[in-house]
C-alpha atoms as a PDB file:
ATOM      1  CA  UNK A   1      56.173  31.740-103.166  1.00  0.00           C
ATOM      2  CA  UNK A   2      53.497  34.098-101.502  1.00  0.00           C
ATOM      3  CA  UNK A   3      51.397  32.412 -99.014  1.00  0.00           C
ATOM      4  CA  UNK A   4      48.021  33.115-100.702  1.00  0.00           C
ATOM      5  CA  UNK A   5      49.428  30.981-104.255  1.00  0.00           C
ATOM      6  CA  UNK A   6      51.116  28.143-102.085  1.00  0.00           C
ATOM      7  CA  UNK A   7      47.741  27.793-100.185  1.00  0.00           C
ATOM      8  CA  UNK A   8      45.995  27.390-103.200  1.00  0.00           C
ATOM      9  CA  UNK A   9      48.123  25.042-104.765  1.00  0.00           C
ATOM     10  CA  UNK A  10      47.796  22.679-101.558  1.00  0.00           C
ATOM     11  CA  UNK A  11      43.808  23.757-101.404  1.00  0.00           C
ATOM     12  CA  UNK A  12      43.610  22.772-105.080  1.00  0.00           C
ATOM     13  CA  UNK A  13      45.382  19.602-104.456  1.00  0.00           C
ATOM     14  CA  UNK A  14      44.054  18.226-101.290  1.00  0.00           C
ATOM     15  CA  UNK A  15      40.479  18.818-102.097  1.00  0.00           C
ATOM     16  CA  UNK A  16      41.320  16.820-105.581  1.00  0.00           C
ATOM     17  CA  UNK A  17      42.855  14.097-103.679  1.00  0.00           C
ATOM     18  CA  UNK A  18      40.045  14.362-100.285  1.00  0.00           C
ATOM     19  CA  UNK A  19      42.655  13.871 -98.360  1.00  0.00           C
ATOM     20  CA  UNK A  20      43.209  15.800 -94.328  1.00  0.00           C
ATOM     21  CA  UNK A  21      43.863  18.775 -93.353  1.00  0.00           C
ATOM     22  CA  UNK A  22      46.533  20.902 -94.129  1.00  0.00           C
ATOM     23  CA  UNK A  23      48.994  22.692 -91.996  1.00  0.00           C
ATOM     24  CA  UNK A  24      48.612  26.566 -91.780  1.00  0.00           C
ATOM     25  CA  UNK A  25      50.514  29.487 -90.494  1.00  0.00           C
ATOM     26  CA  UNK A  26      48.243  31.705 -88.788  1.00  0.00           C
ATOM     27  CA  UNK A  27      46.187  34.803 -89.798  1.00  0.00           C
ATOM     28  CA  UNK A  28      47.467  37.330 -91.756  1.00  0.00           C
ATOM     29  CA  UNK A  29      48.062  41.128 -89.974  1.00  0.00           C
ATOM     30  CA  UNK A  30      46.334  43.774 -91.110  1.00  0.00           C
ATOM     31  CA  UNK A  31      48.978  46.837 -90.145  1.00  0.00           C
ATOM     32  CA  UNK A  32      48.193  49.270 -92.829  1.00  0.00           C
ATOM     33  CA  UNK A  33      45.387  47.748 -94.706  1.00  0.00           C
ATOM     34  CA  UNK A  34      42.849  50.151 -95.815  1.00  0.00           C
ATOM     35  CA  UNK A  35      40.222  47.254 -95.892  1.00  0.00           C
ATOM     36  CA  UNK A  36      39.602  43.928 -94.936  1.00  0.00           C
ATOM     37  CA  UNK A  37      39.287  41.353 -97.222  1.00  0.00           C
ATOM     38  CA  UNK A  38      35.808  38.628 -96.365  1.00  0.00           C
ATOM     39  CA  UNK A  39      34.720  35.848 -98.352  1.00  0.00           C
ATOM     40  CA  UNK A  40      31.013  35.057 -97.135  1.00  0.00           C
ATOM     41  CA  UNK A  41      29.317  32.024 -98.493  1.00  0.00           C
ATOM     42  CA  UNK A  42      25.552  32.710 -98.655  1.00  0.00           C
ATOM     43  CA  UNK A  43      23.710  36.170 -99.114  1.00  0.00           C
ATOM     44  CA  UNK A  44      22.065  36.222 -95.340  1.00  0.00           C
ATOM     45  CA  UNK A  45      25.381  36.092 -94.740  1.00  0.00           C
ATOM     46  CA  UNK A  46      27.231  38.315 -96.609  1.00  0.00           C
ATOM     47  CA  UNK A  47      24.257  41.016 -96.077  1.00  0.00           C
ATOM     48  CA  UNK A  48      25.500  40.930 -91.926  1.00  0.00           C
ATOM     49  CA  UNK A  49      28.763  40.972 -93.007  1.00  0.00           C
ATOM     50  CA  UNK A  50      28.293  44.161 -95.046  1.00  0.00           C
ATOM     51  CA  UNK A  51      26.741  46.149 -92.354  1.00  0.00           C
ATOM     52  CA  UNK A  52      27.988  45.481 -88.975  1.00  0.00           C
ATOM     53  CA  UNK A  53      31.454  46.166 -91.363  1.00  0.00           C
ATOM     54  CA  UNK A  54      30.327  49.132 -93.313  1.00  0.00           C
ATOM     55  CA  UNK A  55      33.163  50.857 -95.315  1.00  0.00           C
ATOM     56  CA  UNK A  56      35.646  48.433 -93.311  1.00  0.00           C
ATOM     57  CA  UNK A  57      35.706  45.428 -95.647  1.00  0.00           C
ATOM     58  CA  UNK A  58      35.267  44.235 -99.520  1.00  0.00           C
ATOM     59  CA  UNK A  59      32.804  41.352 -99.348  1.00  0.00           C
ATOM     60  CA  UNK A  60      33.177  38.540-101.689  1.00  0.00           C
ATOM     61  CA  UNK A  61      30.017  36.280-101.738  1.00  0.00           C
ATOM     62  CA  UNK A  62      30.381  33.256-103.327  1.00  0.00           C
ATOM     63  CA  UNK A  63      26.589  32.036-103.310  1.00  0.00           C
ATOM     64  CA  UNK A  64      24.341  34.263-105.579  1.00  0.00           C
ATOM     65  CA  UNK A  65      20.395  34.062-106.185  1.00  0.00           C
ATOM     66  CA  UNK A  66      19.588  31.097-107.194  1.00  0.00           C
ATOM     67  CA  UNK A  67      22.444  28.814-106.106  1.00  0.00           C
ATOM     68  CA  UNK A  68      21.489  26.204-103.428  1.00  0.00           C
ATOM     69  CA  UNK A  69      24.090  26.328-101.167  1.00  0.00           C
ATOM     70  CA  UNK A  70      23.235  22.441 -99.950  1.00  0.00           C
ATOM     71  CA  UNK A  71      24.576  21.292-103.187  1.00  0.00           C
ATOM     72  CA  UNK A  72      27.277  23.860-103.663  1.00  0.00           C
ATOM     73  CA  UNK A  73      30.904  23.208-104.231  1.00  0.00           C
ATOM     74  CA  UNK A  74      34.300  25.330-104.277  1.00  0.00           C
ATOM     75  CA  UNK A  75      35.334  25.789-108.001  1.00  0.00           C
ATOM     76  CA  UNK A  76      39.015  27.111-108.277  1.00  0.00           C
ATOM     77  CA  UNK A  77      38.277  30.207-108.385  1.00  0.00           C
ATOM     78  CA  UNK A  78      36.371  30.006-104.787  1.00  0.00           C
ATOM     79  CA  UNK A  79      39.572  28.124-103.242  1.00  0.00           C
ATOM     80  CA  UNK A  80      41.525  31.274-104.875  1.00  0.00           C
ATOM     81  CA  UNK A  81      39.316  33.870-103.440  1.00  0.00           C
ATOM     82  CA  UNK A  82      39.038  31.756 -99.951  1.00  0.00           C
ATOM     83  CA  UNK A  83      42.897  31.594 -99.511  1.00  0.00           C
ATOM     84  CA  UNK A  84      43.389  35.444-100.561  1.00  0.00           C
ATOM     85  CA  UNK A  85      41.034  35.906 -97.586  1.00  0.00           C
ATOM     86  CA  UNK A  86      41.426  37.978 -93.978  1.00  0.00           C
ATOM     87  CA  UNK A  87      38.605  36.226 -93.196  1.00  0.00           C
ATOM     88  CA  UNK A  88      35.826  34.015 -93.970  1.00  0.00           C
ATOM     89  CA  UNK A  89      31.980  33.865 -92.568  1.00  0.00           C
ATOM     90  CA  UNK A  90      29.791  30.880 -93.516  1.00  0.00           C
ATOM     91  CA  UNK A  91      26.378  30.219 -91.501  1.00  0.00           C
ATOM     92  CA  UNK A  92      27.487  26.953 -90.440  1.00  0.00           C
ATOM     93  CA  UNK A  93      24.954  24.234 -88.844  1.00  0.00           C
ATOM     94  CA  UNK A  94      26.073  21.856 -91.917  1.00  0.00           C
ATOM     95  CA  UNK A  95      24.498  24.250 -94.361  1.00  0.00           C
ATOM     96  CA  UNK A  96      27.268  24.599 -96.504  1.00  0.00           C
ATOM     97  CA  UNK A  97      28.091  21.093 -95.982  1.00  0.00           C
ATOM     98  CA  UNK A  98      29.810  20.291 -99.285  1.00  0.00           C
ATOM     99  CA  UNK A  99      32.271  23.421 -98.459  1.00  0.00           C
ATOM    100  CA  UNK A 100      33.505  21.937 -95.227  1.00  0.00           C
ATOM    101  CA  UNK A 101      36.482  19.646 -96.552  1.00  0.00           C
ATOM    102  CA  UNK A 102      37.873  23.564 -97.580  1.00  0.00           C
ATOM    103  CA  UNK A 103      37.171  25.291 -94.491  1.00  0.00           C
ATOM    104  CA  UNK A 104      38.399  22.766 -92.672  1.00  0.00           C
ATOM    105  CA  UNK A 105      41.725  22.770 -94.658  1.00  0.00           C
ATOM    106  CA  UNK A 106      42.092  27.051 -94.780  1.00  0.00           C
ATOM    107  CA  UNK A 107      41.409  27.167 -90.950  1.00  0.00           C
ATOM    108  CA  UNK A 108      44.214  28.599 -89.006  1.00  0.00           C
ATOM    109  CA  UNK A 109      45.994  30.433 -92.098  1.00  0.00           C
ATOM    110  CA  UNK A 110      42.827  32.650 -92.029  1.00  0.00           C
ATOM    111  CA  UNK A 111      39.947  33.109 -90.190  1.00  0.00           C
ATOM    112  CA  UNK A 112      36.991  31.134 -90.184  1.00  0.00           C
ATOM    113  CA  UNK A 113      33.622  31.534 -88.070  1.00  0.00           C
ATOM    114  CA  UNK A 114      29.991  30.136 -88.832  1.00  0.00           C
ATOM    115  CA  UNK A 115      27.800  33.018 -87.891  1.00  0.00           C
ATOM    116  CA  UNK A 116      25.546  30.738 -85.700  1.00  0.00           C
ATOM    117  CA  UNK A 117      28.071  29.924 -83.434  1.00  0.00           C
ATOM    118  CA  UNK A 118      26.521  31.868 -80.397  1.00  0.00           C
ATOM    119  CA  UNK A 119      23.030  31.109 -81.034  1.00  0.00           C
ATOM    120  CA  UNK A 120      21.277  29.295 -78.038  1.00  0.00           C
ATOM    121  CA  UNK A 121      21.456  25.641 -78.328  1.00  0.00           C
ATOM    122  CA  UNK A 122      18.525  25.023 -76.798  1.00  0.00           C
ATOM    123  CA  UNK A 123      16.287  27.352 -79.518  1.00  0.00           C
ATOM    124  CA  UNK A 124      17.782  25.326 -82.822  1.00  0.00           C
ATOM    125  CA  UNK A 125      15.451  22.399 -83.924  1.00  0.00           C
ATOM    126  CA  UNK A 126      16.705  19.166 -84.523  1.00  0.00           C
ATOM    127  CA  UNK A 127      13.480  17.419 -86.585  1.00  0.00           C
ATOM    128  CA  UNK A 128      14.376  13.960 -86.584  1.00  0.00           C
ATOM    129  CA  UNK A 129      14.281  13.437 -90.247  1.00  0.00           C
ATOM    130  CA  UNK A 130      17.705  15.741 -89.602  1.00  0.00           C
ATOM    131  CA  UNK A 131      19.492  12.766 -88.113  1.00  0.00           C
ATOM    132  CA  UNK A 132      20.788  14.401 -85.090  1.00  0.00           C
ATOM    133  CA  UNK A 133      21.623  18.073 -86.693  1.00  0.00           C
ATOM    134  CA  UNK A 134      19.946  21.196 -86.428  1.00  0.00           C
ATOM    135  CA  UNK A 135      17.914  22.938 -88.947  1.00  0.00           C
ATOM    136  CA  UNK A 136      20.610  25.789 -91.013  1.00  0.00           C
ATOM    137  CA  UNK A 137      17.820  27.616 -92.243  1.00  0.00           C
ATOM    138  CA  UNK A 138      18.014  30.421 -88.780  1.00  0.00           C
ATOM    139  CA  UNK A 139      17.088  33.181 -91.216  1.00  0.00           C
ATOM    140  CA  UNK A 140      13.581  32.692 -90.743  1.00  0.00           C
ATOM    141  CA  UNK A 141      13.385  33.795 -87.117  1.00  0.00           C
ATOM    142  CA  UNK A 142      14.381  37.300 -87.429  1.00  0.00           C
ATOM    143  CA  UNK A 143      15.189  37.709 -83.724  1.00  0.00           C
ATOM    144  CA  UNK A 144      17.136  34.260 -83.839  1.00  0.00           C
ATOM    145  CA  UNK A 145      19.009  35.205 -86.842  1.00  0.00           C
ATOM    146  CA  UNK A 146      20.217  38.582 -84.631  1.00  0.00           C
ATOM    147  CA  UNK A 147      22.686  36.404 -83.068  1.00  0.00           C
ATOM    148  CA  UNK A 148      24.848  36.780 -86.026  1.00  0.00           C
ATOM    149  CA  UNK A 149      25.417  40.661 -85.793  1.00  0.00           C
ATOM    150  CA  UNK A 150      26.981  40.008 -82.748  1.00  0.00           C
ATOM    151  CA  UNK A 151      29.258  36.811 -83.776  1.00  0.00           C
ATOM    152  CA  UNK A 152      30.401  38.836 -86.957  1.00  0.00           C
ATOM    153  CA  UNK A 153      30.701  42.140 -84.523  1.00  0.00           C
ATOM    154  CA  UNK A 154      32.846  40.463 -82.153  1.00  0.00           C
ATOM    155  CA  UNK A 155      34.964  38.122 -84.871  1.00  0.00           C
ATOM    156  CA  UNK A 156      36.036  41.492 -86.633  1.00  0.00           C
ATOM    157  CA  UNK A 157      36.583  43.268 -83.547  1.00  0.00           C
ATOM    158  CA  UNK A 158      38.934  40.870 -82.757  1.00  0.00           C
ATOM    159  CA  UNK A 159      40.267  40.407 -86.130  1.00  0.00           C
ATOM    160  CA  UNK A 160      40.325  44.445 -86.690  1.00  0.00           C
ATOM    161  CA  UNK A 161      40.925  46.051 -82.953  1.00  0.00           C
ATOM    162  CA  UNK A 162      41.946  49.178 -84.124  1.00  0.00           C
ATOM    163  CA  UNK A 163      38.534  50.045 -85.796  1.00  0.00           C
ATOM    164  CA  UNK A 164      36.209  47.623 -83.038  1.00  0.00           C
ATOM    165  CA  UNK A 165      34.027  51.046 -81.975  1.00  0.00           C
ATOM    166  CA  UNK A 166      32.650  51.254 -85.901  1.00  0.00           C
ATOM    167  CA  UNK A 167      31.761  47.419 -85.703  1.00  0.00           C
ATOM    168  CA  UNK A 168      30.257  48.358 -82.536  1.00  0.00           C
ATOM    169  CA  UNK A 169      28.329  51.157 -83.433  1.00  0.00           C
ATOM    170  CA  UNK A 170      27.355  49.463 -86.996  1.00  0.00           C
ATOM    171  CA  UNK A 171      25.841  46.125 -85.229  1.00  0.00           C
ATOM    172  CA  UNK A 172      24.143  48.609 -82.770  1.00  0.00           C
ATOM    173  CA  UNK A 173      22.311  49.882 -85.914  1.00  0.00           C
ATOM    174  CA  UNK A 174      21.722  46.540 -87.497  1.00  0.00           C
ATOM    175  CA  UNK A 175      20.119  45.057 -84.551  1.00  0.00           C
ATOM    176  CA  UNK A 176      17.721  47.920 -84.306  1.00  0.00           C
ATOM    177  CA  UNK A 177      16.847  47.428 -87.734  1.00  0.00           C
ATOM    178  CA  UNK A 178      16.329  43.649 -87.022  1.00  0.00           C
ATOM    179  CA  UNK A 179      14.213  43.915 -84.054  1.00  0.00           C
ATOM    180  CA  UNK A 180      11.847  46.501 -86.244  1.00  0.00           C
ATOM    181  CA  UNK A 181      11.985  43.805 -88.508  1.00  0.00           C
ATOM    182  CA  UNK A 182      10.586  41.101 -86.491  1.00  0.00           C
ATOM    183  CA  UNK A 183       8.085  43.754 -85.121  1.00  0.00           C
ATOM    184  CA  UNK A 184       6.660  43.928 -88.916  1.00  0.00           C
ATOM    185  CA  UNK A 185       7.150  40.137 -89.796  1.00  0.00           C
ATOM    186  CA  UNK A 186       5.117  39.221 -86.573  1.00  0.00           C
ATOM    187  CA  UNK A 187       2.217  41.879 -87.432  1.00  0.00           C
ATOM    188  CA  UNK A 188       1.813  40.874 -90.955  1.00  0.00           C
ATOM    189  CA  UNK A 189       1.597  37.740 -89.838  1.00  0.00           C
ATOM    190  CA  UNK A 190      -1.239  38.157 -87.435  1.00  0.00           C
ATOM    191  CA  UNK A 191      -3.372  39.297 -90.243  1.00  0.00           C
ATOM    192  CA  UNK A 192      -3.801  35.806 -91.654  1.00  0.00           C
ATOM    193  CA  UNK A 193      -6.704  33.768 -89.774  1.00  0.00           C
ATOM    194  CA  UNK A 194      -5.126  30.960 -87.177  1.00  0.00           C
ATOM    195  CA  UNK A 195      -7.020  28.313 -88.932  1.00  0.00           C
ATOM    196  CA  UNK A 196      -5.064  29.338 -92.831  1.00  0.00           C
ATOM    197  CA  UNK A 197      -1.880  29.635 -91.467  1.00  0.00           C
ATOM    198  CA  UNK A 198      -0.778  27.054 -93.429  1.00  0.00           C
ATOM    199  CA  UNK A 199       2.383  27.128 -95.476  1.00  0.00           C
ATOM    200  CA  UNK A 200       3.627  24.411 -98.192  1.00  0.00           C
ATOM    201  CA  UNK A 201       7.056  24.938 -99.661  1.00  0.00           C
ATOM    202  CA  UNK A 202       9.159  22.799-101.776  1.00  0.00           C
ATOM    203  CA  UNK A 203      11.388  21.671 -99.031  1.00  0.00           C
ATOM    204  CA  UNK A 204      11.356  22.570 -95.252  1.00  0.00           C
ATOM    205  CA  UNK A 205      13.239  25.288 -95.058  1.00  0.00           C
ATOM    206  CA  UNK A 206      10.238  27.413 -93.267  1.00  0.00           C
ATOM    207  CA  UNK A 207      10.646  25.660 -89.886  1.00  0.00           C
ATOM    208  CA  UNK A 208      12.023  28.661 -87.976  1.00  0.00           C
ATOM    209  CA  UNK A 209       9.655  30.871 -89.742  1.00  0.00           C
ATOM    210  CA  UNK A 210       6.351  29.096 -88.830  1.00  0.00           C
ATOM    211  CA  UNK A 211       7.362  28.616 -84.725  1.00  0.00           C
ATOM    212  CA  UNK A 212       8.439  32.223 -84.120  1.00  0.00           C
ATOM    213  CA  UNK A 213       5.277  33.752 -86.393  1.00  0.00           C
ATOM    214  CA  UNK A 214       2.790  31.141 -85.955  1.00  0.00           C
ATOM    215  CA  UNK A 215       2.500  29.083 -89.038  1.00  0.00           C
ATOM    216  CA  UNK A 216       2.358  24.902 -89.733  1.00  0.00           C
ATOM    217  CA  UNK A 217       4.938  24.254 -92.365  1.00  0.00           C
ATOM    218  CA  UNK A 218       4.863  21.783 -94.572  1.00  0.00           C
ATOM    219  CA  UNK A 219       7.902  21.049 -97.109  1.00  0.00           C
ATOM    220  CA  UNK A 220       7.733  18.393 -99.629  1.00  0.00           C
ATOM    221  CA  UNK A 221      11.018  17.640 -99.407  1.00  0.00           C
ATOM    222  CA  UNK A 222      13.246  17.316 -96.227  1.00  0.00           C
ATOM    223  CA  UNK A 223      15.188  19.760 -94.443  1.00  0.00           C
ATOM    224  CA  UNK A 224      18.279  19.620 -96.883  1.00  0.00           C
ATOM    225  CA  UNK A 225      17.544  19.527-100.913  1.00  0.00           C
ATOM    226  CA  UNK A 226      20.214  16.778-101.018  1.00  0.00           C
ATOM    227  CA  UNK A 227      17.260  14.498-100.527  1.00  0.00           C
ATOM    228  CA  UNK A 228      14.716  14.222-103.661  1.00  0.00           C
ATOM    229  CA  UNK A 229      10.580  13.804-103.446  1.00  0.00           C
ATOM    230  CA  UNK A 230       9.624  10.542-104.394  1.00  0.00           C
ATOM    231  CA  UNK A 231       5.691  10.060-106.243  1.00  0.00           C
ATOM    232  CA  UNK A 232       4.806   8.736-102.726  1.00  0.00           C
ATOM    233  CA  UNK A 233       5.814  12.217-100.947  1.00  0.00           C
ATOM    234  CA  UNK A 234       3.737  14.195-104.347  1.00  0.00           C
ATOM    235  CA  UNK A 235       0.792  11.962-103.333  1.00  0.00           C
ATOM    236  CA  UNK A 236       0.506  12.707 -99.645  1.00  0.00           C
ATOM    237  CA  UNK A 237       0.893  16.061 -99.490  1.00  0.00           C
ATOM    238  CA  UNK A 238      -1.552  16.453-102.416  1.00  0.00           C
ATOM    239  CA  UNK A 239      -3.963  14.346 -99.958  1.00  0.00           C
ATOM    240  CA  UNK A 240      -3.182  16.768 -97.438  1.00  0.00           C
ATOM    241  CA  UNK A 241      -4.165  20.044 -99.199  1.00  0.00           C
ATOM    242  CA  UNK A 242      -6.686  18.603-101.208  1.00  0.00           C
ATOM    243  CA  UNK A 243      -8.498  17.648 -97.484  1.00  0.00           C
ATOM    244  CA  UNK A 244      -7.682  20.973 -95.941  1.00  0.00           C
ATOM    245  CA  UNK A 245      -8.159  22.924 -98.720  1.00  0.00           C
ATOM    246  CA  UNK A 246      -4.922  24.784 -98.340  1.00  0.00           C
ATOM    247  CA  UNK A 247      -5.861  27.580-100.786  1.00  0.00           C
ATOM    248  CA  UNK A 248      -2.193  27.974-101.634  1.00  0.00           C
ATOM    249  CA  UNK A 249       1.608  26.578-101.754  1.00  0.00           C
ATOM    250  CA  UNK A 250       4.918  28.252-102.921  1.00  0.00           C
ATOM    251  CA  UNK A 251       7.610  27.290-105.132  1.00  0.00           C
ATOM    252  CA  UNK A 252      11.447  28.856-103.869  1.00  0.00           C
ATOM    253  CA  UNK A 253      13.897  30.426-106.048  1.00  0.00           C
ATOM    254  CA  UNK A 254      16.618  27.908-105.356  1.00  0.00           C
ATOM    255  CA  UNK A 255      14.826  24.754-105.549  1.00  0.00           C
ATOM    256  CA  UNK A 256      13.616  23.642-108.652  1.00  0.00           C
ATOM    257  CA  UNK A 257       9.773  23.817-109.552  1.00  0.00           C
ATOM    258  CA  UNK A 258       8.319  21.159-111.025  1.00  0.00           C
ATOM    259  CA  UNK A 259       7.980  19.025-107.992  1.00  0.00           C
ATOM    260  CA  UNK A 260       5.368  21.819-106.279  1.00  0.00           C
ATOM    261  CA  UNK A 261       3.655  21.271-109.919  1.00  0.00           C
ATOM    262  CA  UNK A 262       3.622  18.049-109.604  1.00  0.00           C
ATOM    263  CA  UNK A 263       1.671  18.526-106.476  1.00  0.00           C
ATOM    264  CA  UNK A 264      -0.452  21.035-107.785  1.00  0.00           C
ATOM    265  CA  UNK A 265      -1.437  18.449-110.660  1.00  0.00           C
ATOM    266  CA  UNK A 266      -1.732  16.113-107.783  1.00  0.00           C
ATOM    267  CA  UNK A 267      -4.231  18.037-106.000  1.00  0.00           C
ATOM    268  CA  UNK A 268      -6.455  19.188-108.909  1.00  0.00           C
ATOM    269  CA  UNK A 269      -6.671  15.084-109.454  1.00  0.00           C
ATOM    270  CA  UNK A 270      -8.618  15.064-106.507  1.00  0.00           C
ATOM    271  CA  UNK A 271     -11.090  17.675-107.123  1.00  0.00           C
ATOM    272  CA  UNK A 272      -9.545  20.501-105.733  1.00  0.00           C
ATOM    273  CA  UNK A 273      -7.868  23.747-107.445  1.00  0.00           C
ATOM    274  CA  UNK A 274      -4.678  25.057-105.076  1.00  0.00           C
ATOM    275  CA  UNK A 275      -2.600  27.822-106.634  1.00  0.00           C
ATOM    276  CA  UNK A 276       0.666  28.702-106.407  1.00  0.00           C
ATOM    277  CA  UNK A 277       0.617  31.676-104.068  1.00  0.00           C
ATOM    278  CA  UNK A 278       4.503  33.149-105.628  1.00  0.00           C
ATOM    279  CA  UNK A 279       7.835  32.718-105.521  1.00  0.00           C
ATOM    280  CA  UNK A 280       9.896  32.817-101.881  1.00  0.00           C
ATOM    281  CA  UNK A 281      13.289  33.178-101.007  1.00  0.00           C
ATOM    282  CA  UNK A 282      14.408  30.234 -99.068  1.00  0.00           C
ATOM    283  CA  UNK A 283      18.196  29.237 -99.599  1.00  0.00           C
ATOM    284  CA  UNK A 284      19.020  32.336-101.308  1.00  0.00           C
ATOM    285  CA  UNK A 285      18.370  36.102-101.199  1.00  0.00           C
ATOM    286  CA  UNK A 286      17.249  38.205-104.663  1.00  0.00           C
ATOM    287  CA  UNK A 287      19.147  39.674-107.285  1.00  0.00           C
ATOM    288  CA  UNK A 288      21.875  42.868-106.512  1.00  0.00           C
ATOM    289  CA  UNK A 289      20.666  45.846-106.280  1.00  0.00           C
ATOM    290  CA  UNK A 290      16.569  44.682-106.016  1.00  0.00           C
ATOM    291  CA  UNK A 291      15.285  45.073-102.273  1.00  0.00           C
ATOM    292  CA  UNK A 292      15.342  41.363-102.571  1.00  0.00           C
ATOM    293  CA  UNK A 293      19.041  41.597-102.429  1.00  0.00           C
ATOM    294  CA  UNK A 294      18.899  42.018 -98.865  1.00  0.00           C
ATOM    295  CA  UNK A 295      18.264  39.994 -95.870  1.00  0.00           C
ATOM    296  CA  UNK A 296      15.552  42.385 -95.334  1.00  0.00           C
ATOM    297  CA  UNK A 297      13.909  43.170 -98.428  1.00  0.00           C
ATOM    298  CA  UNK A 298      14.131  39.443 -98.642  1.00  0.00           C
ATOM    299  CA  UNK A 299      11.840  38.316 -95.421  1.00  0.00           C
ATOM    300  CA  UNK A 300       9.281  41.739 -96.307  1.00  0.00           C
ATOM    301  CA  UNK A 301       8.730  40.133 -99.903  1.00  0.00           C
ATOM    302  CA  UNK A 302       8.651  36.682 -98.425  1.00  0.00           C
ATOM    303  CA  UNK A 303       5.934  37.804 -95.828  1.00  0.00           C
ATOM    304  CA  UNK A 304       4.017  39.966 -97.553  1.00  0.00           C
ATOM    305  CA  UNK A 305       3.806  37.216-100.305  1.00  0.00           C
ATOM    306  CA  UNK A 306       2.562  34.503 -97.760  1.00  0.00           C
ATOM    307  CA  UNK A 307      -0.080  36.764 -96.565  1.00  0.00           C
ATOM    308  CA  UNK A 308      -1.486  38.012 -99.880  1.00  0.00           C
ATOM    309  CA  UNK A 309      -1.576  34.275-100.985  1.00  0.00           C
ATOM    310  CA  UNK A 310      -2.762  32.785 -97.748  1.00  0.00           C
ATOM    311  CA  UNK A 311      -5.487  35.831 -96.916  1.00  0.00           C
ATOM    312  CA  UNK A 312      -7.182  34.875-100.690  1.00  0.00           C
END
């Protein structure tokens, strides 16, 4: 039996039964592979993945637009696509935290790595309604999220040391891209007054975001979607923008909207009209092949939406 199909068969079976991990073998060599084979779990991810890589690898992503990868779990076909893997990058930080029974169990037979890995401990946040863990959502800092050229640069150098100077020269590209980026995220952001920068989202996924470009954030629901908005949560932040007179707040393509209507109701109730200023990208990046699709067309249209909103 190959060792791909007898992983799966044991993947298959031990996730259907929860029970530990599984023994594994060791990565597989790459001696005359063309490509390498990555499975990358959300779109930021698999977006770094594709260029520090370049022509080097085929990159599966399992999470598209849309899917909240809080709440996601491995069909077959994932566990199939996971164990057929060189190697697998997830962003780690208990984001994909229903995954983690399977990348616990694959680990060893092929290579994992969370791309935040060698981000500075001391720059996550850790809001206490968190319970001890840090924030996932590192996107949102542009400069923060740069860490993860360099994890994925140095994971397939190691993985691939034959071709580690086009990984090298690749991230050297991406991270001057990045830092450009963060250059036009901060300077867009400047153009909104101090006083409106002000930004309510459907859960708090914007915490990164509003400390490196100078925004409050407020999420109606907590840090992870697992948790729901109860009437009490609708009421309070309706009091909130109705009293501040937050001119707008957002609804995200992976979280569902009526809750942010409910608040919008909520706030009319009170005497005040707040619109919804657009759609952002929190959890998940745009459709293929749109400049959404990208982890940088996705924090431009993000931006540019907040400010266009926010500036009235």
């Amino acid at each position: 039996m190959s060792k791909p199909l007898a992983l799966v068969i044991v993947l298959v079976s031990a996730v259907a039964a929860g029970c530990g991990p599984v023994a594994t073998s060791g990565p597989a060599e790459l001696s005359g592979r063309e490509t390498v084979k990555v499975v990358a779990t959300t779109g930021m991810v698999a977006d770094v993945v594709r260029r520090v890589a370049g022509e080097r690898a085929e990159v599966e992503q399992l999470m598209g637009p849309g899917v909240d990868p809080h709440l996601y779990k491995a069909s077959e076909r994932d566990v199939l696509a996971l164990a057929e893997a060189d190697a697998i990058f997830f962003n780690g930080l208990h984001l994909e935290a229903k995954l983690a029974d399977v990348l616990e169990r694959i680990e060893g037979d092929v290579v994992t790595q969370a791309v935040t890995d060698t981000m500075p401990r001391e720059r996550l946040l850790s809001p206490p309604a968190f319970q001890g863990q840090y924030d996932p959502h590192v996107w949102f800092d542009v400069e923060l999220w740069s860490h993860t050229v360099e994890q994925v640069r140095d994971a397939l150098a190691d993985l691939d040391p034959t071709h580690a100077a086009t990984y090298r020269v690749n991230a050297g590209d991406a991270l001057a891209e990045l830092e450009e980026l963060h250059a036009e995220v901060r300077a867009l952001a400047e153009t909104v007054p101090p006083e409106k920068r002000v930004l309510i989202t459907a859960h708090d996924a914007f915490l990164y975001f509003g400390r490196a470009y100078g925004f409050e954030v407020r999420g109606l629901q907590g840090i992870s979607t697992v948790s729901e908005a109860g009437a009490a949560d609708v009421n309070d932040l309706a009091a909130y923008i109705a009293e501040e007179e937050i001119p707008a707040v957002f609804v995200e393509s992976s979280v569902p909207q009526q809750t942010i209507h409910a608040v919008q109701e909520a706030v009319r109730a009170r005497g005040f009209d707040v619109e919804i200023g657009g759609e952002l990208f929190s959890d998940a990046m745009g459709d293929p092949g749109t400049p959404e699709g990208t982890y940088p067309g996705m924090v431009r249209h993000n931006v540019e939406t907040i400010v266009e909103a926010l500036n009235g």
